[in-house]
N, C-alpha and C. Protein backbone atom coordinates (compact mmCIF):
# COMPACT_ATOMS: atom_id res chain seq x y z
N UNK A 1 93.04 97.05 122.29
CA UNK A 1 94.11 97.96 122.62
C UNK A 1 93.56 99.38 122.58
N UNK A 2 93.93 100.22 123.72
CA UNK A 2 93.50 101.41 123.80
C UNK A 2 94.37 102.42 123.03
N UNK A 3 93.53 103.69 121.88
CA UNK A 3 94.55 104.53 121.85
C UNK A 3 95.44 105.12 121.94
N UNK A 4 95.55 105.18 123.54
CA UNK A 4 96.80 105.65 124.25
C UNK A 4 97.95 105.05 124.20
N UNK A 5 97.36 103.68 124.48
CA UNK A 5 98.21 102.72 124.59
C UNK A 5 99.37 102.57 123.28
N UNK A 6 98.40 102.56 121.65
CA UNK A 6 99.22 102.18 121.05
C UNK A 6 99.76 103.62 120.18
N UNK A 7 99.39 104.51 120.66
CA UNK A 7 100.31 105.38 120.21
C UNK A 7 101.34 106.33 120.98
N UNK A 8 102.03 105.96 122.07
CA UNK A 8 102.76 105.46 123.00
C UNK A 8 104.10 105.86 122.07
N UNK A 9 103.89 105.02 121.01
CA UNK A 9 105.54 104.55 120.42
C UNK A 9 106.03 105.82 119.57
N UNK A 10 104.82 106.73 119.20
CA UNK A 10 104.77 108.07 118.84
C UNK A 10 105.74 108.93 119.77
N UNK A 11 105.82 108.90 121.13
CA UNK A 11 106.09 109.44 122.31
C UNK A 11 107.60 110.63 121.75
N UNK A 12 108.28 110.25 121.30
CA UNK A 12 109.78 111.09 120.67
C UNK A 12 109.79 111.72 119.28
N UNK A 13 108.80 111.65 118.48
CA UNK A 13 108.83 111.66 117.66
C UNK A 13 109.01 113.29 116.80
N UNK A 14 109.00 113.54 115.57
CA UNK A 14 109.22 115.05 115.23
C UNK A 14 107.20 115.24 115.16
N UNK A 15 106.55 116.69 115.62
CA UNK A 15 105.22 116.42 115.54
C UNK A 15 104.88 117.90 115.40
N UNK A 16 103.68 118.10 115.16
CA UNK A 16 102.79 119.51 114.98
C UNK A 16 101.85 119.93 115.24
N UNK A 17 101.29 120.46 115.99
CA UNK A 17 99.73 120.22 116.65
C UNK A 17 99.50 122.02 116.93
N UNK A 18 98.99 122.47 115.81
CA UNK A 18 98.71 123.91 115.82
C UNK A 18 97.33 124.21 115.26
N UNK A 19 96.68 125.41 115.32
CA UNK A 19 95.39 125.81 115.52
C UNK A 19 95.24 125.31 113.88
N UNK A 20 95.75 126.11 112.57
CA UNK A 20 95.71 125.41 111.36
C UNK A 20 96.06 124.62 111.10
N UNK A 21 95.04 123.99 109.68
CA UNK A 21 95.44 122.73 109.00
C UNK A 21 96.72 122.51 108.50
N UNK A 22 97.68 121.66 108.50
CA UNK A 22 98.39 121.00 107.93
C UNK A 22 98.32 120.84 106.37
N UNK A 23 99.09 121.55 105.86
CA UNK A 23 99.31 121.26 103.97
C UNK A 23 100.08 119.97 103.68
N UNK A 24 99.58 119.52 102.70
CA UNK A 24 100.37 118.02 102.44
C UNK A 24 101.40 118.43 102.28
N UNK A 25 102.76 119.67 101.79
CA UNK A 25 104.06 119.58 102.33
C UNK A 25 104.35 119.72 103.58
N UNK A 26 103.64 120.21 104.41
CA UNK A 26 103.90 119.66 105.94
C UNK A 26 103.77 118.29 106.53
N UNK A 27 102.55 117.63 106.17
CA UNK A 27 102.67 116.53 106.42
C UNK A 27 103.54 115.67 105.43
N UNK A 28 104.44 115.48 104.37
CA UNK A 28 104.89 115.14 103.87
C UNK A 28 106.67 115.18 104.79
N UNK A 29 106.59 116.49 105.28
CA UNK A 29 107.85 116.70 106.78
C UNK A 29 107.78 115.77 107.59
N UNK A 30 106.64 115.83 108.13
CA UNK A 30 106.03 115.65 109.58
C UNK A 30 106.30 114.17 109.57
N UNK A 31 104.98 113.31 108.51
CA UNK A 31 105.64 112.26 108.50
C UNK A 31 105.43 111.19 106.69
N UNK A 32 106.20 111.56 106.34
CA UNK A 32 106.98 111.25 105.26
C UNK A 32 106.19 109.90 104.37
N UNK A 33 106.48 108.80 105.32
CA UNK A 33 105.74 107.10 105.42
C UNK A 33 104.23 107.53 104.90
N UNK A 34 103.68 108.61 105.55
CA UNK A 34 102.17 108.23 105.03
C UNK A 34 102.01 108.87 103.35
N UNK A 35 102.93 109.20 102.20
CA UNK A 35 103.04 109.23 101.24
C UNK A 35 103.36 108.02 100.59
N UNK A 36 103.68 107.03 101.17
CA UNK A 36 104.46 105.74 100.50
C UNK A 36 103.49 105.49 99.41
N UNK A 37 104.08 105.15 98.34
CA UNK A 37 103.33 104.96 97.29
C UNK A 37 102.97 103.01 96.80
N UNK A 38 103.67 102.64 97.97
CA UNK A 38 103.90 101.30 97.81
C UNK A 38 103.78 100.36 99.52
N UNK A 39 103.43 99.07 99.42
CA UNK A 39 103.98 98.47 100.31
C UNK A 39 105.56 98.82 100.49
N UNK A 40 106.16 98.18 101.76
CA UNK A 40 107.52 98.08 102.11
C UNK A 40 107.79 96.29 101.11
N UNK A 41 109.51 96.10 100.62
CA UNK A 41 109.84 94.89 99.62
C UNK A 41 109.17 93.55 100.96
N UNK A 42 109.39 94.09 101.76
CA UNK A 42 108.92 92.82 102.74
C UNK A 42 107.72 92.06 102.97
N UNK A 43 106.81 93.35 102.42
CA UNK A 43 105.49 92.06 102.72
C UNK A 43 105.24 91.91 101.72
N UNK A 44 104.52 90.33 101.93
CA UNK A 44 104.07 89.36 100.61
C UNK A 44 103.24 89.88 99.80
N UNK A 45 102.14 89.20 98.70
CA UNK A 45 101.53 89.83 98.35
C UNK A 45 100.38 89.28 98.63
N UNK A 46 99.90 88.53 99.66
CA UNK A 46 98.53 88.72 100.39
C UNK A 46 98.79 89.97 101.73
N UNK A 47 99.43 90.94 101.24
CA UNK A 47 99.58 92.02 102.65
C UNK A 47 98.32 93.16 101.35
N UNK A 48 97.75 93.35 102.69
CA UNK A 48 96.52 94.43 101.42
C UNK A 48 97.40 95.70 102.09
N UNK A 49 98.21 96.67 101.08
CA UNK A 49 98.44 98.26 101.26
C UNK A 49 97.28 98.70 100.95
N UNK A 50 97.06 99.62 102.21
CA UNK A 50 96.05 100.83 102.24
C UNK A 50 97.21 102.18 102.04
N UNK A 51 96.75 102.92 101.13
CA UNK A 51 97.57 104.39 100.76
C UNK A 51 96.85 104.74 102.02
N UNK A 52 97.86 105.64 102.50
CA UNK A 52 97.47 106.72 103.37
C UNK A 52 97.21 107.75 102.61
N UNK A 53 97.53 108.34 101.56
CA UNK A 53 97.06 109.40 100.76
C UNK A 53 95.88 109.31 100.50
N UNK A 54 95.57 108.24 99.99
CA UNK A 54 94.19 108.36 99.48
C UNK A 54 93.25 108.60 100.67
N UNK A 55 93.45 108.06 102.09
CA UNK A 55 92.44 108.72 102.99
C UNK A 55 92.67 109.95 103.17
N UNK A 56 93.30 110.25 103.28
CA UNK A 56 94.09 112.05 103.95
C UNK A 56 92.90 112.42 103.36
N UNK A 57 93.17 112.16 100.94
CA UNK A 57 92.20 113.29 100.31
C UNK A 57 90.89 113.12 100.80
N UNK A 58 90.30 111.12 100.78
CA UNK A 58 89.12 111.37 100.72
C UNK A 58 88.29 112.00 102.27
N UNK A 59 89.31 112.10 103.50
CA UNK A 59 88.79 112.29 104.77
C UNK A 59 88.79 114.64 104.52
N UNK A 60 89.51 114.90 103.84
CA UNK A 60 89.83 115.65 103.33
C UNK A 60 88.11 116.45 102.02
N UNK A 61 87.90 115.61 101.46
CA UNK A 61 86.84 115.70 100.77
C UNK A 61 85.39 116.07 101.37
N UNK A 62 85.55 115.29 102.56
CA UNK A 62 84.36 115.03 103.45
C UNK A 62 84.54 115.78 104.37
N UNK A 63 85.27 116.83 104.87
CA UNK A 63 85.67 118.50 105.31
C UNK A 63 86.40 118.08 106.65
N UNK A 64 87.31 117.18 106.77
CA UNK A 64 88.07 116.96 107.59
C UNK A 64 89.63 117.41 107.56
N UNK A 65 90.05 118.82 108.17
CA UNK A 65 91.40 118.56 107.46
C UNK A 65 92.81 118.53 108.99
N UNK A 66 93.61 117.73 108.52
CA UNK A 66 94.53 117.57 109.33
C UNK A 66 95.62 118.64 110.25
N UNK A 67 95.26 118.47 111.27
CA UNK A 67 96.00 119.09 112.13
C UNK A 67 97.24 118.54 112.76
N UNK A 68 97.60 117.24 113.35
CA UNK A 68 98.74 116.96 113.76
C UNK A 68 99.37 115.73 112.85
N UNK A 69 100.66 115.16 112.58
CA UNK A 69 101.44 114.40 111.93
C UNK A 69 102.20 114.12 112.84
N UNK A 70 102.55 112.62 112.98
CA UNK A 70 103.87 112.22 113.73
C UNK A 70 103.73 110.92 112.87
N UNK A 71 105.39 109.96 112.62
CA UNK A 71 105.73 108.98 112.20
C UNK A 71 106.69 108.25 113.71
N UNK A 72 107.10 107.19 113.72
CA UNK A 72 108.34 106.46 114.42
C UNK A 72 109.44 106.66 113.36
N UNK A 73 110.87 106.74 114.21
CA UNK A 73 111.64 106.17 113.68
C UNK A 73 112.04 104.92 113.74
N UNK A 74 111.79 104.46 113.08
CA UNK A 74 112.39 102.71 112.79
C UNK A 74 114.27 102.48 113.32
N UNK A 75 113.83 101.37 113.73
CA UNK A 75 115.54 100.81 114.18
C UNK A 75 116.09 100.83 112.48
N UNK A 76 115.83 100.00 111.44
CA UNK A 76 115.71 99.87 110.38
C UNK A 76 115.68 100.94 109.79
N UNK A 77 116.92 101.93 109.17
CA UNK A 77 116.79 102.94 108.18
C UNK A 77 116.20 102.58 106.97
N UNK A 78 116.50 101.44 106.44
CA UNK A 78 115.47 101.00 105.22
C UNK A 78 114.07 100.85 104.94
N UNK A 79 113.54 101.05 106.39
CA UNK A 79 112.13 101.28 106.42
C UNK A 79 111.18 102.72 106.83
N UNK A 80 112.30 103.55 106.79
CA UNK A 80 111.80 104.98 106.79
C UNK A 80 110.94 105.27 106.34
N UNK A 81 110.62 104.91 105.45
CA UNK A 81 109.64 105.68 104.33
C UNK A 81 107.94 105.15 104.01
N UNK A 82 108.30 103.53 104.99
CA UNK A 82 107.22 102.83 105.34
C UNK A 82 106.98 102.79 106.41
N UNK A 83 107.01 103.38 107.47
CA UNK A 83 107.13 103.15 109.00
C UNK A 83 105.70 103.75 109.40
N UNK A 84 105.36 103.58 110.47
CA UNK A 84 103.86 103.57 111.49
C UNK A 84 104.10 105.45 111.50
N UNK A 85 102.63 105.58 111.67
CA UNK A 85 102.70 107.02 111.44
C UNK A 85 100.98 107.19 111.80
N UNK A 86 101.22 108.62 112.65
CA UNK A 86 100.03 108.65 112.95
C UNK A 86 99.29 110.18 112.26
N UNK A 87 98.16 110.56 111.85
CA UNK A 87 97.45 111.64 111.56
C UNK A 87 96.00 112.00 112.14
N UNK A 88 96.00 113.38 113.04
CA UNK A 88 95.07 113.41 113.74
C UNK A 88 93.80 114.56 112.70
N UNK A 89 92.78 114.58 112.60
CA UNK A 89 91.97 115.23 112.07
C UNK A 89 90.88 115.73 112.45
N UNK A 90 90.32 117.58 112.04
CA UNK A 90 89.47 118.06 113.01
C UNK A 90 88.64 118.59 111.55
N UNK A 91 87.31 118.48 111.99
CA UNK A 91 86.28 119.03 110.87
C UNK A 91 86.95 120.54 110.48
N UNK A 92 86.31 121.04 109.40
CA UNK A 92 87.03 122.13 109.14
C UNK A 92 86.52 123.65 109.96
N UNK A 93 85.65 123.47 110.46
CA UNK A 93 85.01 124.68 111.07
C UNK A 93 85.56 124.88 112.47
N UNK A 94 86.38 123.72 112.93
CA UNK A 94 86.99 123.79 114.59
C UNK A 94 88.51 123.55 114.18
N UNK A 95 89.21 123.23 112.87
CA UNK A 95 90.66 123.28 112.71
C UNK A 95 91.28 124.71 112.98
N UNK A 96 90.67 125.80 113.00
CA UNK A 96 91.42 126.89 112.94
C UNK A 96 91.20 127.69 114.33
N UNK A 97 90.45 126.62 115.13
CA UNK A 97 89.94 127.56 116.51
C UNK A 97 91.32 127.06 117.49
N UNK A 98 91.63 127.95 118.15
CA UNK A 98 93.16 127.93 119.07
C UNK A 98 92.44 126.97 120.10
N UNK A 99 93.06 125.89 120.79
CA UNK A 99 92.71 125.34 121.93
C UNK A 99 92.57 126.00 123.32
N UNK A 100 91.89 126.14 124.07
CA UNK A 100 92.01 126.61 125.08
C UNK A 100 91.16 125.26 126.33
N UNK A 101 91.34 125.61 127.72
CA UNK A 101 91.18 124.94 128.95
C UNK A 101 89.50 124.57 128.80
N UNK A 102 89.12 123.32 128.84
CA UNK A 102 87.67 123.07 128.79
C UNK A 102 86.89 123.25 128.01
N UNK A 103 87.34 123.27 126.41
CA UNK A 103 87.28 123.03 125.16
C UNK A 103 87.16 121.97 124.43
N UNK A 104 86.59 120.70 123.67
CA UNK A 104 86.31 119.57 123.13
C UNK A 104 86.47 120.17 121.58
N UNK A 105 87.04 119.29 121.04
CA UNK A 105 87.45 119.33 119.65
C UNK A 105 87.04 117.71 118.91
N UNK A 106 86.51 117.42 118.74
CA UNK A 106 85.89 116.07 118.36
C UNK A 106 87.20 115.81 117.02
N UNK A 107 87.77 114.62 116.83
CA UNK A 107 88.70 114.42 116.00
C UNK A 107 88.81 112.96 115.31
N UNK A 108 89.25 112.66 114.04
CA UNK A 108 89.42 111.69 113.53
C UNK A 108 90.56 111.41 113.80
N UNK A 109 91.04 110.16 114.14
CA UNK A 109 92.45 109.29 114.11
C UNK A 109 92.61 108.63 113.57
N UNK A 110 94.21 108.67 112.23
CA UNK A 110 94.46 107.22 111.50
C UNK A 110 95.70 107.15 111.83
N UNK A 111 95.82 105.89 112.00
CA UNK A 111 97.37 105.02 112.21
C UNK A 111 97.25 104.10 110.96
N UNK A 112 98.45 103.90 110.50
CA UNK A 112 98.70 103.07 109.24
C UNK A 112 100.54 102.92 109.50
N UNK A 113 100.48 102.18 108.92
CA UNK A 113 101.84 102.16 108.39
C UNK A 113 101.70 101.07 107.30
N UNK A 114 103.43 101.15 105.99
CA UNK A 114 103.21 100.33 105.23
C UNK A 114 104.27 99.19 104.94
N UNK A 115 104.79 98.64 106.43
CA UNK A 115 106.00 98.22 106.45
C UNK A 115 105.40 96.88 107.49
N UNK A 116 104.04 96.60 108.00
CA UNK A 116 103.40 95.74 108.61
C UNK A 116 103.65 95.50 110.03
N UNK A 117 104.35 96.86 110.36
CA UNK A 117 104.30 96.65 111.81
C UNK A 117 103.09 97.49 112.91
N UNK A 118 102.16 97.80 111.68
CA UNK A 118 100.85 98.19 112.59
C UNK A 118 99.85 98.26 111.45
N UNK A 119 98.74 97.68 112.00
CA UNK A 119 97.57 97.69 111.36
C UNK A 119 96.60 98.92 110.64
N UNK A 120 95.86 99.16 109.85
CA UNK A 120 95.32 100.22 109.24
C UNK A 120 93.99 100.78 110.53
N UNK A 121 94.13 101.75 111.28
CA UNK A 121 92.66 102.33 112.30
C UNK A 121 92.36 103.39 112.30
N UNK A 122 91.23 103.54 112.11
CA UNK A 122 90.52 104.97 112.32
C UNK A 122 90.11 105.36 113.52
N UNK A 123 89.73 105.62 114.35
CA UNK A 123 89.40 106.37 115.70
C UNK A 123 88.99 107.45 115.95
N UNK A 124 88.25 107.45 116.17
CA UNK A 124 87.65 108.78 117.39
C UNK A 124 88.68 109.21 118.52
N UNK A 125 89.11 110.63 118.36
CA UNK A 125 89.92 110.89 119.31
C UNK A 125 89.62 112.04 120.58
């Protein structure tokens, strides 16, 4: 499945995509789910939760810091808080440069969610 393809479902979503990094209370706005501190009550316990926090810091550590946040809204209000959510990431020396026409920004991509309706991926974006 191509990138595009599966983040598609992103398409309406609330989002942020500005020259600076993103502070974890923005992304905590933006999209909420990738704080979950838990699986969603639904999956079993052979479902392996990956924290999204813990990559944010450690992609974060390794001088990557986040520029855009988007989550889905779920049909399911009870799964708000676990829902698919995407975070885009730019080394730190090109997060603060304004985009302009014929410009390359080399970027990390994670999709996660913790409610099992999408798998844990990293990407090149």
């Amino acid at each position: 499945m191509s990138f595009f393809r599966s983040s598609r479902s992103f398409g309406s979503t609330r989002a942020a995509m500005g020259a600076s990094p993103l502070s974890d209370g923005e992304l905590m706005q933006l999209a909420p789910s990738a704080f979950a501190t838990e699986a969603h009550s639904s999956r079993s316990a052979r479902y392996a939760y990956i924290p999204t926090a813990d990559v944010i810091a450690g992609l974060r550590r390794e001088g990557f810091a986040p520029v855009l946040a988007r989550q889905t809204r779920p049909r399911d209000a009870e799964r708000s808080g676990h829902t698919k959510h995407l975070i885009r990431f730019r080394h730190e020396g090109q997060a603060n440069q304004p985009r302009r026409l014929g410009m390359t920004f080399p970027e990390v991509v994670l999709i996660n969610s913790h409610d099992g309706t999408s798998a844990y991926h990293v990407t090149a974006g």
